[in-house]
Protein backbone atom coordinates (compact mmCIF):
# COMPACT_ATOMS: atom_id res chain seq x y z
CA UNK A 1 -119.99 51.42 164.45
CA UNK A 2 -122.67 52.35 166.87
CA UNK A 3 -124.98 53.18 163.78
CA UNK A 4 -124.81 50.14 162.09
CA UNK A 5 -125.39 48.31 165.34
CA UNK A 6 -128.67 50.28 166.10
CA UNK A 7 -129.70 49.27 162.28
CA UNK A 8 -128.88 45.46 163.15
CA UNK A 9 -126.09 45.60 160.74
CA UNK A 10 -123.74 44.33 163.62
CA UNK A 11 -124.03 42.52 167.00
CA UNK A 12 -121.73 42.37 169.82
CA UNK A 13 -119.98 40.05 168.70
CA UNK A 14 -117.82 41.76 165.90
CA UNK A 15 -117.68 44.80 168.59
CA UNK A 16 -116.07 42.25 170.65
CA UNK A 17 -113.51 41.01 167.53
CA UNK A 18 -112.80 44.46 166.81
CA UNK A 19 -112.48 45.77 170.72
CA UNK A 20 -110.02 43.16 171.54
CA UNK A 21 -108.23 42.63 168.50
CA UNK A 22 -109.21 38.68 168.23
CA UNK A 23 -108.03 37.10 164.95
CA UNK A 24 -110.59 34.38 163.96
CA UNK A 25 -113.44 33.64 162.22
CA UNK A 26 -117.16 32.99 163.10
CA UNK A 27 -120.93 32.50 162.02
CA UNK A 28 -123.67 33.96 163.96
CA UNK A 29 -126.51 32.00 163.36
CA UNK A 30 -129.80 34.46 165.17
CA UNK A 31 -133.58 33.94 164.74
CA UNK A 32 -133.14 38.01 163.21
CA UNK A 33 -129.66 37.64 161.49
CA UNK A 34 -126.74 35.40 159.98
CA UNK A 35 -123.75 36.93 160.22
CA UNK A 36 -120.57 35.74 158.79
CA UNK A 37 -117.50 37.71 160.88
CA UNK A 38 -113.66 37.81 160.00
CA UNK A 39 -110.49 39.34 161.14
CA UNK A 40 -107.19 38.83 160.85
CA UNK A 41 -104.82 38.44 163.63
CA UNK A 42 -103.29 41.16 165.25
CA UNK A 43 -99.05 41.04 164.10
CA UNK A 44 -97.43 42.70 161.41
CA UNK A 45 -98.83 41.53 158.35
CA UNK A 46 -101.99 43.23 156.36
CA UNK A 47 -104.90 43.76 158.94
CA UNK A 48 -108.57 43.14 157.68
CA UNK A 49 -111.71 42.95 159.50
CA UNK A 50 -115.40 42.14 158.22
CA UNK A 51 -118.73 41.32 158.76
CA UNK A 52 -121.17 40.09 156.04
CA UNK A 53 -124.50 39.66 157.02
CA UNK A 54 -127.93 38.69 156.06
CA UNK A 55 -130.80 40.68 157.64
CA UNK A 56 -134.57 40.44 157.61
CA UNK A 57 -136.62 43.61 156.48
CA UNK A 58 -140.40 44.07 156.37
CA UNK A 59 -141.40 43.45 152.97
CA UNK A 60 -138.10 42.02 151.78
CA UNK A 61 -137.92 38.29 151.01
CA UNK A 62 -135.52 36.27 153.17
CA UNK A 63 -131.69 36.69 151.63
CA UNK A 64 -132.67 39.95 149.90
CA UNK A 65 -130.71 42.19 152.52
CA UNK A 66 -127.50 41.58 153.10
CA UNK A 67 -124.62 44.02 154.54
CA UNK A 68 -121.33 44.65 154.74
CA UNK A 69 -118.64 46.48 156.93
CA UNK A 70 -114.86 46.20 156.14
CA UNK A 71 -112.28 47.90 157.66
CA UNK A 72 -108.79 46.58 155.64
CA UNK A 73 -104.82 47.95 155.18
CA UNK A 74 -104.84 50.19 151.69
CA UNK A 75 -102.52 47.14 150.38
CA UNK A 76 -105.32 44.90 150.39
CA UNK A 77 -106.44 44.36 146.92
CA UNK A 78 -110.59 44.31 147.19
CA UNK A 79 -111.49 45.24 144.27
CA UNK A 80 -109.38 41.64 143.24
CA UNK A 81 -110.17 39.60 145.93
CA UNK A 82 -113.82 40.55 143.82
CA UNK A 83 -113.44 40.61 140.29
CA UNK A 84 -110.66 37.94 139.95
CA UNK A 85 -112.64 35.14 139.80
CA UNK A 86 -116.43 35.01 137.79
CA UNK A 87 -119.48 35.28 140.32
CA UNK A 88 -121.13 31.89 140.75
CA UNK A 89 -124.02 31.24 138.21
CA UNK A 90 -124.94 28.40 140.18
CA UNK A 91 -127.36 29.69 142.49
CA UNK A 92 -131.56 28.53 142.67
CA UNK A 93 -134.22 29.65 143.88
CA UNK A 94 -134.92 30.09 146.66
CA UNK A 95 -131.34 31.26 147.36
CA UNK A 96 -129.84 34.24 145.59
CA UNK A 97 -126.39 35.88 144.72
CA UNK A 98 -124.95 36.73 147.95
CA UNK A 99 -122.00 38.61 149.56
CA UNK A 100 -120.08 35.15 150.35
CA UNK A 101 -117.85 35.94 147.13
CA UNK A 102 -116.15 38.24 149.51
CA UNK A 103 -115.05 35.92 152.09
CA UNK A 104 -114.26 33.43 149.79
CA UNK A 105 -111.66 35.63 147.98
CA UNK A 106 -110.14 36.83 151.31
CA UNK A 107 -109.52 33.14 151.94
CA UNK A 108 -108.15 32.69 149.09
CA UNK A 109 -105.23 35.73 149.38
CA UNK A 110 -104.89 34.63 152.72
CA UNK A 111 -103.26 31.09 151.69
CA UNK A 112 -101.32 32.73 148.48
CA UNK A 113 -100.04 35.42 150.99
CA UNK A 114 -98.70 32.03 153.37
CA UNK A 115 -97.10 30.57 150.68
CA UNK A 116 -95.53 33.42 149.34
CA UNK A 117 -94.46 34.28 153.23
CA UNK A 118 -92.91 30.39 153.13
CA UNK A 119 -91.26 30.50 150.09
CA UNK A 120 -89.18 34.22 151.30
CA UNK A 121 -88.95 32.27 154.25
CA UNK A 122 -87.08 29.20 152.75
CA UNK A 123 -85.01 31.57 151.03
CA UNK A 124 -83.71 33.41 153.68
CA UNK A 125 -83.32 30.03 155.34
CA UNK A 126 -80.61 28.86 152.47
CA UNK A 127 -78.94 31.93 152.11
CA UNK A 128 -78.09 31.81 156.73
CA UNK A 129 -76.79 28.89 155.45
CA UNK A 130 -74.72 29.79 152.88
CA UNK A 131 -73.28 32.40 155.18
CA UNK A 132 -72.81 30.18 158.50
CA UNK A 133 -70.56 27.78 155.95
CA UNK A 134 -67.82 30.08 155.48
CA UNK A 135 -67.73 30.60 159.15
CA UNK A 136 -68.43 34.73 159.70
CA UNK A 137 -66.03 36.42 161.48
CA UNK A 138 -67.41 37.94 165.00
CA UNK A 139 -68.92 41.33 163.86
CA UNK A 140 -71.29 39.30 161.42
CA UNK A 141 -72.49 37.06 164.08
CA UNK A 142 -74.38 39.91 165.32
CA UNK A 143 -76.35 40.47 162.21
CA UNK A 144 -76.71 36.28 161.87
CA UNK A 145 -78.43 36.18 165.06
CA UNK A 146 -81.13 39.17 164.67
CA UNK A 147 -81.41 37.39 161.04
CA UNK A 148 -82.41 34.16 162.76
CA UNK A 149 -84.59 35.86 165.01
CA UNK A 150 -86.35 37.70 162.25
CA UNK A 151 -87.05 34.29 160.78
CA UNK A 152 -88.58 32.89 163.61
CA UNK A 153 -90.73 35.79 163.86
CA UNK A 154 -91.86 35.63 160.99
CA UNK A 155 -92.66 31.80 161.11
CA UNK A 156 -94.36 32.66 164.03
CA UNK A 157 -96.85 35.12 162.39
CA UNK A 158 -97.24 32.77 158.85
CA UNK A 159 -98.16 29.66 161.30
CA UNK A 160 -101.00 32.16 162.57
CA UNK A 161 -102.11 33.20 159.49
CA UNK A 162 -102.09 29.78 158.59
CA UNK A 163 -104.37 28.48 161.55
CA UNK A 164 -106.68 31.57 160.60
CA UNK A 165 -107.16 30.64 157.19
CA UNK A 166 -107.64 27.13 158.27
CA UNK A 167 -110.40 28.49 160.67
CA UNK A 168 -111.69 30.67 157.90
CA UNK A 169 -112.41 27.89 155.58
CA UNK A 170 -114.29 25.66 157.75
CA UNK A 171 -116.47 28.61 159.22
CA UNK A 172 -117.17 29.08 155.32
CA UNK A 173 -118.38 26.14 155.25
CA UNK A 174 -120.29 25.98 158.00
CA UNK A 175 -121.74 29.29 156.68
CA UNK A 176 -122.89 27.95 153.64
CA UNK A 177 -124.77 24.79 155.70
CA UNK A 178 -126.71 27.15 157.79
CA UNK A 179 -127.79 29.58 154.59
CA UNK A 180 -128.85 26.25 153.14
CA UNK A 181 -130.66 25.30 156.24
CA UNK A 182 -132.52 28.76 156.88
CA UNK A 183 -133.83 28.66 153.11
CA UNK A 184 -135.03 25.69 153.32
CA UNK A 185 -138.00 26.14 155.72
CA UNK A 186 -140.25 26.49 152.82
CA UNK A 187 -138.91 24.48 150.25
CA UNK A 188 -135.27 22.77 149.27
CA UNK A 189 -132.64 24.88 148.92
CA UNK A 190 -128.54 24.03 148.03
CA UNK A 191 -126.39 26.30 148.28
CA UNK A 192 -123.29 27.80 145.39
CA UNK A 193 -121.38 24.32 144.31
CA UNK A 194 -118.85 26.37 142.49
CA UNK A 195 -118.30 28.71 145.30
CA UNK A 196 -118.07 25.74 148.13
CA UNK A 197 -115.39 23.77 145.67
CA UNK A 198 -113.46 27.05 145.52
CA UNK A 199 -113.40 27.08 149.60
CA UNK A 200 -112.41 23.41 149.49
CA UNK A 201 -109.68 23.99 146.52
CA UNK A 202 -108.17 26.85 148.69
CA UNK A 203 -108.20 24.48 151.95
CA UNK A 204 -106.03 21.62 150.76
CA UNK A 205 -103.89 24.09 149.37
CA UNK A 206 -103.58 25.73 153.00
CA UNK A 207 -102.81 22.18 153.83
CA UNK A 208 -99.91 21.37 151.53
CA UNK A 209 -98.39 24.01 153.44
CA UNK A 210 -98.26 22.61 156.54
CA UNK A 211 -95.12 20.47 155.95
CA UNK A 212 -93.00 23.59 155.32
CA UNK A 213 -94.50 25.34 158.56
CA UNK A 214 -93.55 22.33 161.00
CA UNK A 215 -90.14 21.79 159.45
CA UNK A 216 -88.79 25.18 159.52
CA UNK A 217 -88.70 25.34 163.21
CA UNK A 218 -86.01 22.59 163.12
CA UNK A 219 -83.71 24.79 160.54
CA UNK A 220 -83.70 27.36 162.85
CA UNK A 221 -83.14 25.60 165.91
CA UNK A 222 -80.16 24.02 163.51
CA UNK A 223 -78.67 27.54 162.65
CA UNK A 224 -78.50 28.73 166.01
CA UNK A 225 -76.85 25.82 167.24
CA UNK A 226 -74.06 26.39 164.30
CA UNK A 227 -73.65 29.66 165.88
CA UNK A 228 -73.54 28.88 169.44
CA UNK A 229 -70.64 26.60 168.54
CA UNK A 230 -68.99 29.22 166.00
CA UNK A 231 -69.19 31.88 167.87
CA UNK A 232 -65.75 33.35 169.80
CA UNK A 233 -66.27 32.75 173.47
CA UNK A 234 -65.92 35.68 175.53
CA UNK A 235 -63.95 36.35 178.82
């Protein structure tokens, strides 16, 4: 860490992210540097935390040097969140190929990993259900009510993963704007359609989730109540 910030590779800002365990997003726009910083919020799920950036070198044109520092849970899939999709072809001079890709594809996992997380979540939902209808005896009650707690920790952690990858997409965006706007001191300069549509494709998916996040706090409130009222009352 403290080499690649001598070498400019990092500021104090992802020391901070990484220091204090922030989940978030950001873009770091410097007359020296843009730097494009990501991590994941700190709870039980896969942890991941990045900084892309584009540096200025002597005798380098602008946008020739970027860098990258990752620090990511083995079950991340990189090498995926890479090759999965084709690199943009749609980039002119006087941008080039860049390390966005990267960011993009972490978005990307991030709102299939929500969903997925929903969908278990719905699941174990019915199947409380199915078990609070035949009305447990007292021993299972127990077991109901660290399942229900479960659940709402786990709804807990998805609705922050969900805000995050909310967060993510717009600072993508935002990203993209200001590498537009620094190449463009010379002459015009638009930035990766393909990769911009596959930020926006990935953010009204995040979106469609939203409905399931804000109604399962109502099931649960639902299933305790059933067990408050089933449950034997003791002397």
């Amino acid at each position: 860490m403290n080499t690649a910030k001598e070498h400019g590779w990092i500021g104090d800002e992802f020391m901070y992210f990484i220091e204090k365990g922030s989940g978030g997003s950001a873009v770091i726009d410097t007359p020296e540097t843009l730097s494009f910083i990501v991590q994941t919020p700190a709870d039980d799920m896969p942890f991941l935390s990045f900084t892309v950036t584009e540096k200025s070198s002597a005798g380098w044109p602008r946008g020739a040097d970027w860098v990258c520092l990752i620090f990511a849970h083995s079950s991340i899939p990189f090498e995926s969140l890479l090759c999965r999709d084709t690199f943009p072809s749609d980039f002119t001079p006087p941008l080039s190929p860049d390390f966005m890709i990267l960011p993009a594809g972490v978005l990307q996992w991030q709102v299939e990993h929500t969903r997925d997380g929903l969908i278990s979540l719905g699941e174990k939902i019915l199947h409380q259900e199915k078990k609070l209808l035949i009305k447990p005896g007292p021993p299972k009650f127990d077991d109901i009510r660290n399942t229900i707690f479960d659940i709402g920790k786990n709804h807990m952690m998805l609705h922050r993963r969900w805000l995050f990858e909310q967060g993510l997409a717009t600072s993508l965006i935002r990203c993209f704007d200001k590498i537009e706007q620094r190449s463009s001191r010379e002459q015009h300069a638009k930035y990766s359609e393909t990769l911009r549509q596959r930020v926006q494709i990935q953010e009204e998916l995040s979106k469609a989730l939203q409905h399931d996040l804000d109604t399962i706090p109502e099931k649960i409130k639902a299933q305790q109540a059933v067990v408050r009222n089933l449950s034997p009352i003791k002397s």
